[in-house]
C-alpha atoms as a PDB file:
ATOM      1  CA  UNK A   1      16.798 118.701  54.935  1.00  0.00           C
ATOM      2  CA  UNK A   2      16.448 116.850  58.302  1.00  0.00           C
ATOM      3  CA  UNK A   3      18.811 114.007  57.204  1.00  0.00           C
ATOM      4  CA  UNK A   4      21.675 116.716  56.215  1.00  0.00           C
ATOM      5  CA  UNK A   5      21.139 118.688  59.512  1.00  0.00           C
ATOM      6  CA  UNK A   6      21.665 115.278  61.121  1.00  0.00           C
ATOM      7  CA  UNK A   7      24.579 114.387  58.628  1.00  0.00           C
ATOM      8  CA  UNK A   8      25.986 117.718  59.863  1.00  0.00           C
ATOM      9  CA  UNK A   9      25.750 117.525  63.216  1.00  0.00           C
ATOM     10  CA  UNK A  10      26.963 113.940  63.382  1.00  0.00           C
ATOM     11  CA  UNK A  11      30.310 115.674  61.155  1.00  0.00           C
ATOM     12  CA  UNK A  12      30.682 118.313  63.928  1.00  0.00           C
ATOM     13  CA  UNK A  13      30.676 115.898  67.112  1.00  0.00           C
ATOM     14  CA  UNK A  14      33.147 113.848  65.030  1.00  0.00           C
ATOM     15  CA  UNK A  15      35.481 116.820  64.638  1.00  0.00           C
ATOM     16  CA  UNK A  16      34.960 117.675  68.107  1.00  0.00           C
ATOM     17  CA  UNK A  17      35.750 114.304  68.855  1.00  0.00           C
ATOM     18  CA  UNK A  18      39.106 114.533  66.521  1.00  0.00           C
ATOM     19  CA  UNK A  19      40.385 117.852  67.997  1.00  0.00           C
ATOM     20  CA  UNK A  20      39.910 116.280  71.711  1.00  0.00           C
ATOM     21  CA  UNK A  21      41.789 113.791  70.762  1.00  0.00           C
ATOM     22  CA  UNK A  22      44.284 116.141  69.699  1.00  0.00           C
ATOM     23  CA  UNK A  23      44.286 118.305  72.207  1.00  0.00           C
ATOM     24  CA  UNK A  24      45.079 115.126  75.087  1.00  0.00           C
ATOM     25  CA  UNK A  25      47.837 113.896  72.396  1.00  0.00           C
ATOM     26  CA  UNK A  26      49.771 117.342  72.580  1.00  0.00           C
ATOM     27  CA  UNK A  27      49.025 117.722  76.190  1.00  0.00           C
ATOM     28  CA  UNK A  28      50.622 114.051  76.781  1.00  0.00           C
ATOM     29  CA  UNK A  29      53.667 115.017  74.037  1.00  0.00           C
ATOM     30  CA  UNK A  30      54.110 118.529  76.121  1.00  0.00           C
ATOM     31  CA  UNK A  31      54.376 116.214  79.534  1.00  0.00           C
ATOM     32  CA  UNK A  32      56.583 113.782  78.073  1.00  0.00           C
ATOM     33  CA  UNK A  33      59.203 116.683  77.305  1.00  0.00           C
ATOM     34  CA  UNK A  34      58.810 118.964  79.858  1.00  0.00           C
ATOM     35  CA  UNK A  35      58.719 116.033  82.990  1.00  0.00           C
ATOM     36  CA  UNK A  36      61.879 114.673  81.539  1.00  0.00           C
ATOM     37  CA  UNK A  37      63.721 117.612  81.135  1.00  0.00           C
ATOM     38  CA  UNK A  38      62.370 119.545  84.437  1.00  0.00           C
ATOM     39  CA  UNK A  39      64.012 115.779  86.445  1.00  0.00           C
ATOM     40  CA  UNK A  40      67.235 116.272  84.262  1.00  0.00           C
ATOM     41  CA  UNK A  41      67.315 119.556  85.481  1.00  0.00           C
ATOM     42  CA  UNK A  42      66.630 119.030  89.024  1.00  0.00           C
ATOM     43  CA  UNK A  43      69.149 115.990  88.888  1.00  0.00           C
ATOM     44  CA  UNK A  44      71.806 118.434  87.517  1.00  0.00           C
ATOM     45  CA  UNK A  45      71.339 120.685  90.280  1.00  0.00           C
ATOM     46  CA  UNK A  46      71.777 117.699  92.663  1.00  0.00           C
ATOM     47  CA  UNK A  47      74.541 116.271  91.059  1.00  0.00           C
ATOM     48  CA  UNK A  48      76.614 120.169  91.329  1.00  0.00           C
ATOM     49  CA  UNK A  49      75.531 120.102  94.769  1.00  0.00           C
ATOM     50  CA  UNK A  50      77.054 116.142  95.933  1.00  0.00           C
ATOM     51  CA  UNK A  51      80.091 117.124  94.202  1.00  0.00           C
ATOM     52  CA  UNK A  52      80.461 120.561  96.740  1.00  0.00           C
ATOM     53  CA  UNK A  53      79.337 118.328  99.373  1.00  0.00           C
ATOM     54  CA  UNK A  54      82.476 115.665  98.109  1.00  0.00           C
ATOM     55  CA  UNK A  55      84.839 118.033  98.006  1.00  0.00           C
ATOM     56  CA  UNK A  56      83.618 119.218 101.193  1.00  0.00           C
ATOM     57  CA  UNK A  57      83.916 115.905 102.931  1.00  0.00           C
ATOM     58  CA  UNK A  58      87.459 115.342 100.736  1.00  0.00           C
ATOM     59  CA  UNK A  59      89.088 118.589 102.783  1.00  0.00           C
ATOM     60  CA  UNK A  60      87.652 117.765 105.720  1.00  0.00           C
ATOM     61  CA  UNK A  61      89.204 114.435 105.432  1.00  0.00           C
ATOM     62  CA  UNK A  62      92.222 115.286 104.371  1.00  0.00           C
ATOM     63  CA  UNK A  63      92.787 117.706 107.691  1.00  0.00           C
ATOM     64  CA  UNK A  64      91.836 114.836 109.807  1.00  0.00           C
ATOM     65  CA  UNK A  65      94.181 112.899 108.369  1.00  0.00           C
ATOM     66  CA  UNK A  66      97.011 115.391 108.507  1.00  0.00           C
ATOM     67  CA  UNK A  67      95.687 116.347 112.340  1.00  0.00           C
ATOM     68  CA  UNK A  68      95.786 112.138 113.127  1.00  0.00           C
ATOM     69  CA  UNK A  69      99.239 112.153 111.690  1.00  0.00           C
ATOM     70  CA  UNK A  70     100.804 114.912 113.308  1.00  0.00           C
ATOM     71  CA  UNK A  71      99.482 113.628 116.539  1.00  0.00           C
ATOM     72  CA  UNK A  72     100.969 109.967 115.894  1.00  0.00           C
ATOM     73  CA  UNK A  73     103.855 110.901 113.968  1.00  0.00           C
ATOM     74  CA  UNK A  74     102.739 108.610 110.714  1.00  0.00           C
ATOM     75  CA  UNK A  75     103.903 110.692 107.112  1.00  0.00           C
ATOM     76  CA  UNK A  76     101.429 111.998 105.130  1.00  0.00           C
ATOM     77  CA  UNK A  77      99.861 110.130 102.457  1.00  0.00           C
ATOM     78  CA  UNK A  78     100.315 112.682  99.673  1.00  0.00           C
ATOM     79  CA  UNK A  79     103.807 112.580 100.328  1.00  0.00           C
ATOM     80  CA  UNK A  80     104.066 108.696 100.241  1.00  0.00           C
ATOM     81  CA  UNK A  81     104.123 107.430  96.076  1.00  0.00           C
ATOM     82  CA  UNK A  82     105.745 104.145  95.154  1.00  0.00           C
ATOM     83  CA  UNK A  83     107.113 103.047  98.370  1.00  0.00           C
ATOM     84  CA  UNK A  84     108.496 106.726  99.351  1.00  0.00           C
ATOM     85  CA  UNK A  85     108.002 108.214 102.249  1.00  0.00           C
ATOM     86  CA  UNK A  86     109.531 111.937 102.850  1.00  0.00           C
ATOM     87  CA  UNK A  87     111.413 113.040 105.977  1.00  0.00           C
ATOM     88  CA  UNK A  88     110.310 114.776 109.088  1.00  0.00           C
ATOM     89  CA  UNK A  89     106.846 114.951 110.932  1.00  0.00           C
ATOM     90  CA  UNK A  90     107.418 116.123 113.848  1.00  0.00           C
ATOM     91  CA  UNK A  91     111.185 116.032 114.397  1.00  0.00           C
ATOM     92  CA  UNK A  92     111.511 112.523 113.295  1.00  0.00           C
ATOM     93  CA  UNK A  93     112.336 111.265 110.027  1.00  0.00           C
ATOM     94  CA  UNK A  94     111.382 108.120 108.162  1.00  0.00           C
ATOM     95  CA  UNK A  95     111.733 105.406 105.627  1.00  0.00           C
ATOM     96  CA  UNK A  96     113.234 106.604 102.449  1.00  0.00           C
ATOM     97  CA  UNK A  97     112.889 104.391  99.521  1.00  0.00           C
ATOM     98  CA  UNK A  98     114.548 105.917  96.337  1.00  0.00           C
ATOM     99  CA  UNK A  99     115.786 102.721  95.431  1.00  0.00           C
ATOM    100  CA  UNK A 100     115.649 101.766  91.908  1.00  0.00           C
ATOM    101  CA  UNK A 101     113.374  98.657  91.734  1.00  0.00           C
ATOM    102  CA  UNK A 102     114.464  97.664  88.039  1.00  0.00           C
ATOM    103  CA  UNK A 103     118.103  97.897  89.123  1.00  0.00           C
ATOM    104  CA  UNK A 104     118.006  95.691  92.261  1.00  0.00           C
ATOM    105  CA  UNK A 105     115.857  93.115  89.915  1.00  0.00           C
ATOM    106  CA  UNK A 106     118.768  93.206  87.705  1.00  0.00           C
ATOM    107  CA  UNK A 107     120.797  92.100  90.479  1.00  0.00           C
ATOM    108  CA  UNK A 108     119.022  88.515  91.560  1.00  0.00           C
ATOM    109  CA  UNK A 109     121.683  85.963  91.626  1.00  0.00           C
ATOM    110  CA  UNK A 110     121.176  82.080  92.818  1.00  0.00           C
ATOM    111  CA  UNK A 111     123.573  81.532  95.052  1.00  0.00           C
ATOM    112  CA  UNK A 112     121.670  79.261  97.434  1.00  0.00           C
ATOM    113  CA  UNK A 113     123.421  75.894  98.737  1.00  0.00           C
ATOM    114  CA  UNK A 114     119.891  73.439  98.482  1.00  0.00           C
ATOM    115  CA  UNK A 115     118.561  75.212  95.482  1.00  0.00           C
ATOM    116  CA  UNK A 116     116.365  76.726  98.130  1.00  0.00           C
ATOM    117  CA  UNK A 117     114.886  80.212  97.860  1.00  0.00           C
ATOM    118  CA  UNK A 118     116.179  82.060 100.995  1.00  0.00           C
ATOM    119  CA  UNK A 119     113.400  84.650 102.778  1.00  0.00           C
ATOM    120  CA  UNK A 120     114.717  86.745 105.203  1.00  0.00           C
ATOM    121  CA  UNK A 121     111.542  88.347 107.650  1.00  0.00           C
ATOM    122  CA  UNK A 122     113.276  91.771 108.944  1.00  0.00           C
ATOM    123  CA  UNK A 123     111.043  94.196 111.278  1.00  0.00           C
ATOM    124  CA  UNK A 124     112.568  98.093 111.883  1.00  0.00           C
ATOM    125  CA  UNK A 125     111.949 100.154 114.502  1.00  0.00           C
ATOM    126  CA  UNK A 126     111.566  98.070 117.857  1.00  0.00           C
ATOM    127  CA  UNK A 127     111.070  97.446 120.563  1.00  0.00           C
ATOM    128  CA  UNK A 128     107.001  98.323 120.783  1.00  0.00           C
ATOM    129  CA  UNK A 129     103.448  97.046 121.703  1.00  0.00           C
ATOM    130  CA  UNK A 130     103.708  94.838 119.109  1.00  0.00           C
ATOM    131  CA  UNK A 131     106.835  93.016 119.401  1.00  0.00           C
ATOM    132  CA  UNK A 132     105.644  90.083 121.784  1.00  0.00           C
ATOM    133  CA  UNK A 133     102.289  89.487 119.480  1.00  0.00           C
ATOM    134  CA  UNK A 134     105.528  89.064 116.640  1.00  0.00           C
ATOM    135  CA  UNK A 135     107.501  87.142 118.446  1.00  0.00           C
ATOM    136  CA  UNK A 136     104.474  84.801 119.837  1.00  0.00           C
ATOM    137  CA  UNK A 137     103.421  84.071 115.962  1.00  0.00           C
ATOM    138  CA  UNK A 138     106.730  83.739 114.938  1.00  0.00           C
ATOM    139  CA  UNK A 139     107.490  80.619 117.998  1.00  0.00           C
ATOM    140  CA  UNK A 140     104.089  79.321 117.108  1.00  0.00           C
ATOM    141  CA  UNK A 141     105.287  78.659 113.543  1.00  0.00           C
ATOM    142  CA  UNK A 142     109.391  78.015 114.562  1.00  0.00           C
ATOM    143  CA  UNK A 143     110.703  80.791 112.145  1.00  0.00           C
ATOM    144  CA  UNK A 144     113.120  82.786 112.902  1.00  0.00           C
ATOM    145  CA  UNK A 145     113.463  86.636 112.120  1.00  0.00           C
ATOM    146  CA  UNK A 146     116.137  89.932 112.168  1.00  0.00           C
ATOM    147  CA  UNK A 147     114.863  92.415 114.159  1.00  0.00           C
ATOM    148  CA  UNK A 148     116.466  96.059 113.346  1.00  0.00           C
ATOM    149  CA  UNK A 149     115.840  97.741 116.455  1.00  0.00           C
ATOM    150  CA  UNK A 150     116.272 101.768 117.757  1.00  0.00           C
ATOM    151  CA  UNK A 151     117.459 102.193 121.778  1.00  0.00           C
ATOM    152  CA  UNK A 152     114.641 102.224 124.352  1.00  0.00           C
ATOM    153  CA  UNK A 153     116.048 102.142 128.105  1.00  0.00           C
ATOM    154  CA  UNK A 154     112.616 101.634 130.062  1.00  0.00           C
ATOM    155  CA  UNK A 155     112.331  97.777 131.490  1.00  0.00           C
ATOM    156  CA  UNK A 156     109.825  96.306 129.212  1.00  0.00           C
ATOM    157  CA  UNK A 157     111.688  97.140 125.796  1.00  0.00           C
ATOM    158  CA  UNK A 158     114.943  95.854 127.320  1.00  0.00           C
ATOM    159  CA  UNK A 159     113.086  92.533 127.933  1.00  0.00           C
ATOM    160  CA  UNK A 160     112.345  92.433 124.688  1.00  0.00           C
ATOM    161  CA  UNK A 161     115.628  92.902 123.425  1.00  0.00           C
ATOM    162  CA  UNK A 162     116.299  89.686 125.712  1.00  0.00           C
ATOM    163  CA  UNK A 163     113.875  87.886 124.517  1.00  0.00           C
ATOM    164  CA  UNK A 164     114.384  88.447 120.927  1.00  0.00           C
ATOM    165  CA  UNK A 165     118.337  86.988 121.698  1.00  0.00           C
ATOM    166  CA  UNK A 166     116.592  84.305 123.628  1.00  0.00           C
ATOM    167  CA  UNK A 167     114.494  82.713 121.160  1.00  0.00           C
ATOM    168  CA  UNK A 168     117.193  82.505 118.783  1.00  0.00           C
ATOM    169  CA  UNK A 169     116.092  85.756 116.275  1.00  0.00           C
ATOM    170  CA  UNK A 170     118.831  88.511 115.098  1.00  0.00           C
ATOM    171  CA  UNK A 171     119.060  90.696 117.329  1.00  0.00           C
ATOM    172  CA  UNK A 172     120.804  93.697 114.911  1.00  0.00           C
ATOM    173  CA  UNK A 173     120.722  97.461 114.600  1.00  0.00           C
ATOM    174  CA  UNK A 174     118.753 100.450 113.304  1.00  0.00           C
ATOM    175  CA  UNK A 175     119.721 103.623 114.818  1.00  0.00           C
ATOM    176  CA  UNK A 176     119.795 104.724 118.663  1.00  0.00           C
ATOM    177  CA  UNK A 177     117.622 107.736 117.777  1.00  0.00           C
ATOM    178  CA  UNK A 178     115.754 107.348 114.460  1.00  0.00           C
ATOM    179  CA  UNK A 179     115.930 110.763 114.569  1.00  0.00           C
ATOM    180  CA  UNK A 180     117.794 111.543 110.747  1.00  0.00           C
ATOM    181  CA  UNK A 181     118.546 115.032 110.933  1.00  0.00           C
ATOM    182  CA  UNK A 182     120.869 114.444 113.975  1.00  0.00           C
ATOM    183  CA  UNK A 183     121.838 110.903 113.069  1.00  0.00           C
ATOM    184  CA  UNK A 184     122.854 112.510 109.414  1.00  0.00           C
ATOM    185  CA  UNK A 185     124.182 115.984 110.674  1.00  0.00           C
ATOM    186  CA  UNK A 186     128.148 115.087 110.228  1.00  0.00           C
ATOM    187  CA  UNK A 187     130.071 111.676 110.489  1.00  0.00           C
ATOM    188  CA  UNK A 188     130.886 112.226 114.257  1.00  0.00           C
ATOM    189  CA  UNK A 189     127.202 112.183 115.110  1.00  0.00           C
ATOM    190  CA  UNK A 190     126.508 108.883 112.649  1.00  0.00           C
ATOM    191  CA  UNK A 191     129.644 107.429 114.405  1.00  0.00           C
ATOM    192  CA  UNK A 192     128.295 108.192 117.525  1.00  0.00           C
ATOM    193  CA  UNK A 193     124.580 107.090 116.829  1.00  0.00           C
ATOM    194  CA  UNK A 194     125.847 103.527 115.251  1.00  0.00           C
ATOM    195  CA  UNK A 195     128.643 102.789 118.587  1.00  0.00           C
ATOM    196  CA  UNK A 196     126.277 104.413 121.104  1.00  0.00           C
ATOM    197  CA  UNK A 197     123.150 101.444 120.048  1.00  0.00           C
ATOM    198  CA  UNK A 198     125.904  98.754 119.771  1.00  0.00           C
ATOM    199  CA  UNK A 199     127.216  99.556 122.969  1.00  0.00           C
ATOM    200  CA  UNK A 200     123.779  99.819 124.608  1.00  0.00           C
ATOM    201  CA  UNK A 201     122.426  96.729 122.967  1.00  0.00           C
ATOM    202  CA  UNK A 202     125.485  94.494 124.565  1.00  0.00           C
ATOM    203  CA  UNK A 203     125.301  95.862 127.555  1.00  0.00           C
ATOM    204  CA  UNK A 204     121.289  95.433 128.055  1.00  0.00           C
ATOM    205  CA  UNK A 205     122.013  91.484 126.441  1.00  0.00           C
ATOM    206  CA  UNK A 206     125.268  90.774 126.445  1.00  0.00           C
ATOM    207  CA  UNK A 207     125.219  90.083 122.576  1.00  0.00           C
ATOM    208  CA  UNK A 208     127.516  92.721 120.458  1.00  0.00           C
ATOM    209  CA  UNK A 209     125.120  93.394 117.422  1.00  0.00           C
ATOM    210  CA  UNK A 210     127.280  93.633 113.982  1.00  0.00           C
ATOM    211  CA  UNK A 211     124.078  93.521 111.482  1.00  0.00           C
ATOM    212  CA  UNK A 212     122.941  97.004 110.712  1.00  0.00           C
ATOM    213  CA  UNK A 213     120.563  98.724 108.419  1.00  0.00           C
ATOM    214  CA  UNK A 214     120.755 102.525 107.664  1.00  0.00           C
ATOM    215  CA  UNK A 215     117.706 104.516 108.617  1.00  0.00           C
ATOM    216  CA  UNK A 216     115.592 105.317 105.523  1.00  0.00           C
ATOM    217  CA  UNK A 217     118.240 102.391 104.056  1.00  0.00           C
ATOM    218  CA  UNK A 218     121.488 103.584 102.064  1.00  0.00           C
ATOM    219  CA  UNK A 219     119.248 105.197  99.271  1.00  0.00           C
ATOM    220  CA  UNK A 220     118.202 107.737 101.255  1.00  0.00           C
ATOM    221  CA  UNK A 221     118.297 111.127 100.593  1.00  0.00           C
ATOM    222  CA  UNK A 222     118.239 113.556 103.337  1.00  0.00           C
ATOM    223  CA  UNK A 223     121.951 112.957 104.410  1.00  0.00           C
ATOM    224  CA  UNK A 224     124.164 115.313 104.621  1.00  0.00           C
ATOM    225  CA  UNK A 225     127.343 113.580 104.314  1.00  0.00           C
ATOM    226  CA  UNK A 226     128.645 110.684 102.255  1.00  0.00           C
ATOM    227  CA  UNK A 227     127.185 107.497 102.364  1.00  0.00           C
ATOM    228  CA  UNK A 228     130.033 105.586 101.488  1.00  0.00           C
ATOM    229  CA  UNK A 229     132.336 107.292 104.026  1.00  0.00           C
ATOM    230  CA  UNK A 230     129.368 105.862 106.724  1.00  0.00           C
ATOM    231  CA  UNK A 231     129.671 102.468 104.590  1.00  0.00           C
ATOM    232  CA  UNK A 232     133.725 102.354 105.120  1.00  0.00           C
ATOM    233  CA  UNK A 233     133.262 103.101 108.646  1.00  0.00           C
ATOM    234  CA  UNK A 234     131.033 100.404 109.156  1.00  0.00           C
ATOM    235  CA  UNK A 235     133.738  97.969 107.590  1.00  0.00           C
ATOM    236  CA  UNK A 236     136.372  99.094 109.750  1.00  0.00           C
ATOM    237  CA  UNK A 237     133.567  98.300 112.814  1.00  0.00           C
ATOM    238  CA  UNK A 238     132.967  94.664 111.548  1.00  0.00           C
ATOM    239  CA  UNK A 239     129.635  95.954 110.634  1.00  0.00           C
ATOM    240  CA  UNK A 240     127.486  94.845 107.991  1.00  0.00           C
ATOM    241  CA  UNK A 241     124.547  96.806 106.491  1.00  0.00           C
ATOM    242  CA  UNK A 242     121.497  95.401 104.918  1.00  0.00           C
ATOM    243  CA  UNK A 243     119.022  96.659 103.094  1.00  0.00           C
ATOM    244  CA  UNK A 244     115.782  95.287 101.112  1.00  0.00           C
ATOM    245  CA  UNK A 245     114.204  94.076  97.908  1.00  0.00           C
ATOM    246  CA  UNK A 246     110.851  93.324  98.963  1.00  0.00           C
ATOM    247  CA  UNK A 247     109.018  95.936 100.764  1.00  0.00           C
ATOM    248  CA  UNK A 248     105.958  94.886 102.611  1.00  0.00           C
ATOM    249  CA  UNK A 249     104.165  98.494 102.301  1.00  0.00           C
ATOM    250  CA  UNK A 250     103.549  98.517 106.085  1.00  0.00           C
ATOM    251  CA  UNK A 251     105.510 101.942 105.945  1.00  0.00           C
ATOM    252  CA  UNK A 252     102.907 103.965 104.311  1.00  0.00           C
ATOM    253  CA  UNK A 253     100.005 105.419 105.561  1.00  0.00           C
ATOM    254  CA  UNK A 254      97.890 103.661 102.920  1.00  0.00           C
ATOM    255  CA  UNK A 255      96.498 101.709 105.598  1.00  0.00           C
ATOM    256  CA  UNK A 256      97.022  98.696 103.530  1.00  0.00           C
ATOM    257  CA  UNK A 257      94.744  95.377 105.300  1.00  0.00           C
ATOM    258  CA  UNK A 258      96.830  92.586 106.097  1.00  0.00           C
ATOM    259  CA  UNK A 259      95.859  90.644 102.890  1.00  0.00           C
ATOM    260  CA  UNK A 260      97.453  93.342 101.095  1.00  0.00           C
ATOM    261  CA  UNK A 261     100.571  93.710 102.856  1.00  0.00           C
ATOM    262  CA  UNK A 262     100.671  89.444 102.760  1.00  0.00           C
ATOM    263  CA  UNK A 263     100.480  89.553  99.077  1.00  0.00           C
ATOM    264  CA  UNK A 264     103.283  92.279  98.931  1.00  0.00           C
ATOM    265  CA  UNK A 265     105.566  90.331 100.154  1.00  0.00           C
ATOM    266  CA  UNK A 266     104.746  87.372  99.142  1.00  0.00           C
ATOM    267  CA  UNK A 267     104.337  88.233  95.260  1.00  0.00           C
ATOM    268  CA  UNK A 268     107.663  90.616  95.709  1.00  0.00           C
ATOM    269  CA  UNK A 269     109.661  87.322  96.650  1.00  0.00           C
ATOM    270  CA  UNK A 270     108.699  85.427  93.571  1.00  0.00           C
ATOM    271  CA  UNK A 271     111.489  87.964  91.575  1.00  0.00           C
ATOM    272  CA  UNK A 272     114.770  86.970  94.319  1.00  0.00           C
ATOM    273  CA  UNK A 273     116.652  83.958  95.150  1.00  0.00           C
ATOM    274  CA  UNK A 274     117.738  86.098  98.302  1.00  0.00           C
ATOM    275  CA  UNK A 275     114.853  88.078  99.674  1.00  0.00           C
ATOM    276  CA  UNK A 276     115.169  90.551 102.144  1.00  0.00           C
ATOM    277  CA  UNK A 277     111.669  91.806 103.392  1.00  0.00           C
ATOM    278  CA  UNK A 278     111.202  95.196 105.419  1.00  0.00           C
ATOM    279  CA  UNK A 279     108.354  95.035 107.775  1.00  0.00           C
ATOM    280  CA  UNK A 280     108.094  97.119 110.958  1.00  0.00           C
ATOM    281  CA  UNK A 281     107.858  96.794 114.138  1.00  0.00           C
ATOM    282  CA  UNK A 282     105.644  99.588 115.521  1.00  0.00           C
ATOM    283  CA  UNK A 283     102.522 100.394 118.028  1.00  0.00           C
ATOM    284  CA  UNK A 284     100.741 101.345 114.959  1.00  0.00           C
ATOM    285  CA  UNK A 285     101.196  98.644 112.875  1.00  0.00           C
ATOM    286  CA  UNK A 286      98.330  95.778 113.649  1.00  0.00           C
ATOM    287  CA  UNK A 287      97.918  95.369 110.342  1.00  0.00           C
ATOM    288  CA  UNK A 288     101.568  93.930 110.091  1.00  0.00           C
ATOM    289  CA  UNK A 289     100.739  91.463 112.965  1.00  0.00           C
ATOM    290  CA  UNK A 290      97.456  90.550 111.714  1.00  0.00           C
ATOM    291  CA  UNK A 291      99.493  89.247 107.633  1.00  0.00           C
ATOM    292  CA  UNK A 292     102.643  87.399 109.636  1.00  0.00           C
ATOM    293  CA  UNK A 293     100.475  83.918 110.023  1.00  0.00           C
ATOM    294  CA  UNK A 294      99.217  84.797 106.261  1.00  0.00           C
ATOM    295  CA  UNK A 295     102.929  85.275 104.932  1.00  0.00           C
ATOM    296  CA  UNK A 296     104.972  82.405 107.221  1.00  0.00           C
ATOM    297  CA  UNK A 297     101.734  79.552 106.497  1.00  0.00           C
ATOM    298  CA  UNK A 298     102.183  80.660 102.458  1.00  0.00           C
ATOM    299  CA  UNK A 299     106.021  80.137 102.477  1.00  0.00           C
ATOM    300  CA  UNK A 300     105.831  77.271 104.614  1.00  0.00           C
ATOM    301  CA  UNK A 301     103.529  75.660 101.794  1.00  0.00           C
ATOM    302  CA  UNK A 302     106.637  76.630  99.407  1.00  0.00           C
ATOM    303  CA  UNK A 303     108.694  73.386  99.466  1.00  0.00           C
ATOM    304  CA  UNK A 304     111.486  75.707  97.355  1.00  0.00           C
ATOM    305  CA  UNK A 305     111.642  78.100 100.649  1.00  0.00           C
ATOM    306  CA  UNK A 306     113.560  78.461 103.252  1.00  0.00           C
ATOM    307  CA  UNK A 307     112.357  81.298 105.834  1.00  0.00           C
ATOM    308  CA  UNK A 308     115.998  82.738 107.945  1.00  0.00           C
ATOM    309  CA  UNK A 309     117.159  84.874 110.333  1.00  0.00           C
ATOM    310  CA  UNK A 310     120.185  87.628 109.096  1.00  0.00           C
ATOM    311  CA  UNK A 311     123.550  86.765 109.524  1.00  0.00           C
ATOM    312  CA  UNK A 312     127.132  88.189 108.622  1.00  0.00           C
ATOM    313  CA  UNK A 313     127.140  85.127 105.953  1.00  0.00           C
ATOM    314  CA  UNK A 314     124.078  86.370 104.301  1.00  0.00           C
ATOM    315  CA  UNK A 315     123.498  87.470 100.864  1.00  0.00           C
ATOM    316  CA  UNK A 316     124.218  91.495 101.566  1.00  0.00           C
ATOM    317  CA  UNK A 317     121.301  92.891  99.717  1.00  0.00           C
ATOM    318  CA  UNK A 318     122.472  96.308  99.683  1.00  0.00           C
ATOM    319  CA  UNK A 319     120.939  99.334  97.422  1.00  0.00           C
ATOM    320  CA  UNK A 320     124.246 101.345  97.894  1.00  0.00           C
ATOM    321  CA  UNK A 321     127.452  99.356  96.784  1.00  0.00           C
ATOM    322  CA  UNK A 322     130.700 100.353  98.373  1.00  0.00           C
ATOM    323  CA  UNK A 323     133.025 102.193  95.851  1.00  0.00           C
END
């Protein structure tokens, strides 16, 4: 009898023993599910919250950047896709690329005399802050550039103007306003704009500017009368109007870095025999400054390129043909 009581009692500690165990294994199973699922929750939660907070921060951001533009005058990203840039912030209008990129690739020709690729550096807009950093770089490197510029009257932009004729750039136009929806209003007022910068520049350098590009180029579309009545009178003025085929991106508000906008132009090149590349010339536009020594040192490596100032003789890369 004793040895079964002990037998017994020796079966019931073991079976206390066994449920324990039990016991800590579902305890440890009920952890390892609940834990988990209680952090997935809580992470969940967080995750619904940084995405309020993100779309917070977005609208916030995106009314800074519309107050910082309507304060400088820059376009608004949204509105800027592909290289287009819509009219009007604050009374002035801008760049206005609706070119058709397939069509002017369809138009490369070779038509060089040395078999050379010809590069043609053209900056829009000037005079500005920036124009003497542009021209420094550009003597420290011996290349010579078009500059398309609008009329400024005060006494450092007409020293510009001098000094871009003086160090042997092309000195050619843009618009004497800039401002499209009076520069576009009728053909008197385009006639006007175009002979009242002509006459200005001459008189303020004694050079009679005949190179011209359109504002927001011929492709534009915010004018409202004919483009090639504007391109006929332009003939009958000895005028010649260029456009582009390489577009740096400096236009944009993108904020491209200056290794960006280097590569734009230097990969958007590659595609022309002739290319004409639109840069700008503007207080805002460091970034443009800061890529000029990238772009000139990379052609200058380019035994098969020639970097050139505009003339009357050169290739007319035009995105409107006259009919």
């Amino acid at each position: 009898m004793a040895v079964t009581r002990i037998n017994i009692e020796e079966e019931n500690r073991r079976r206390r023993r066994i449920n324990k165990i039990k016991k800590i294994i579902i305890c440890l199973v009920i952890v390892c599910i609940t834990v988990p699922t209680a952090l997935s929750g809580l992470l969940m939660v967080k995750v619904v919250m940084l995405e309020k907070e993100l779309e917070q921060l977005r609208a916030a951001s995106a009314k800074t950047i519309t107050a910082v533009n309507e304060q400088t005058g820059e376009p608004n990203v949204t509105d800027m896709i592909m290289g287009k840039e819509e009219p009007e912030q604050n009374g002035e209008l801008y760049e206005v690329n609706d070119v058709d990129q397939a069509a002017l690739d369809s138009e490369i020709v070779n038509n060089t005399d040395d078999g050379k690729r010809k590069v043609y550096l053209t900056f829009d807009d000037g005079p500005s802050d920036n124009t003497d950093a542009i021209l420094d770089i550009l003597a420290e490197y011996n290349v010579k550039a078009t500059f398309f510029v609008v009329a400024k009257d005060d006494e450092e932009s007409i020293r510009k103007y001098n000094r871009i004729v003086d160090e042997g750039h092309t000195l050619a136009m843009h618009s004497y306003t800039h401002v499209y929806n009076q520069i576009y209003a009728d053909m008197d007022s385009y006639q006007k704009d175009v002979l009242s910068l002509q006459e200005f520049l001459e008189e303020k350098t004694g050079i009679k500017p005949v190179i011209y590009r359109f504002p927001g180029g011929s492709s534009n579309t915010v004018m409202n009368i004919d483009v090639q009545e504007c391109i006929r009178f332009l003939e009958s003025q000895g005028i010649t109007y260029f456009d582009w085929n390489v577009s740096s991106g400096d236009a944009t508000g993108n904020g491209y870095p200056a290794s960006t906008i280097a590569e734009n132009v230097i990969s958007g090149t590659i595609r022309h025999d002739e290319a004409v590349v639109l840069l700008h010339d503007a207080s805002n536009k460091d970034a443009t400054v800061a890529a000029l020594p990238i772009i000139i040192e990379k052609f200058l490596e380019m035994d098969d390129v020639s970097l050139l100032p505009l003339t009357e003789d050169s290739y007319p890369v035009q995105h409107t043909k006259k009919q």
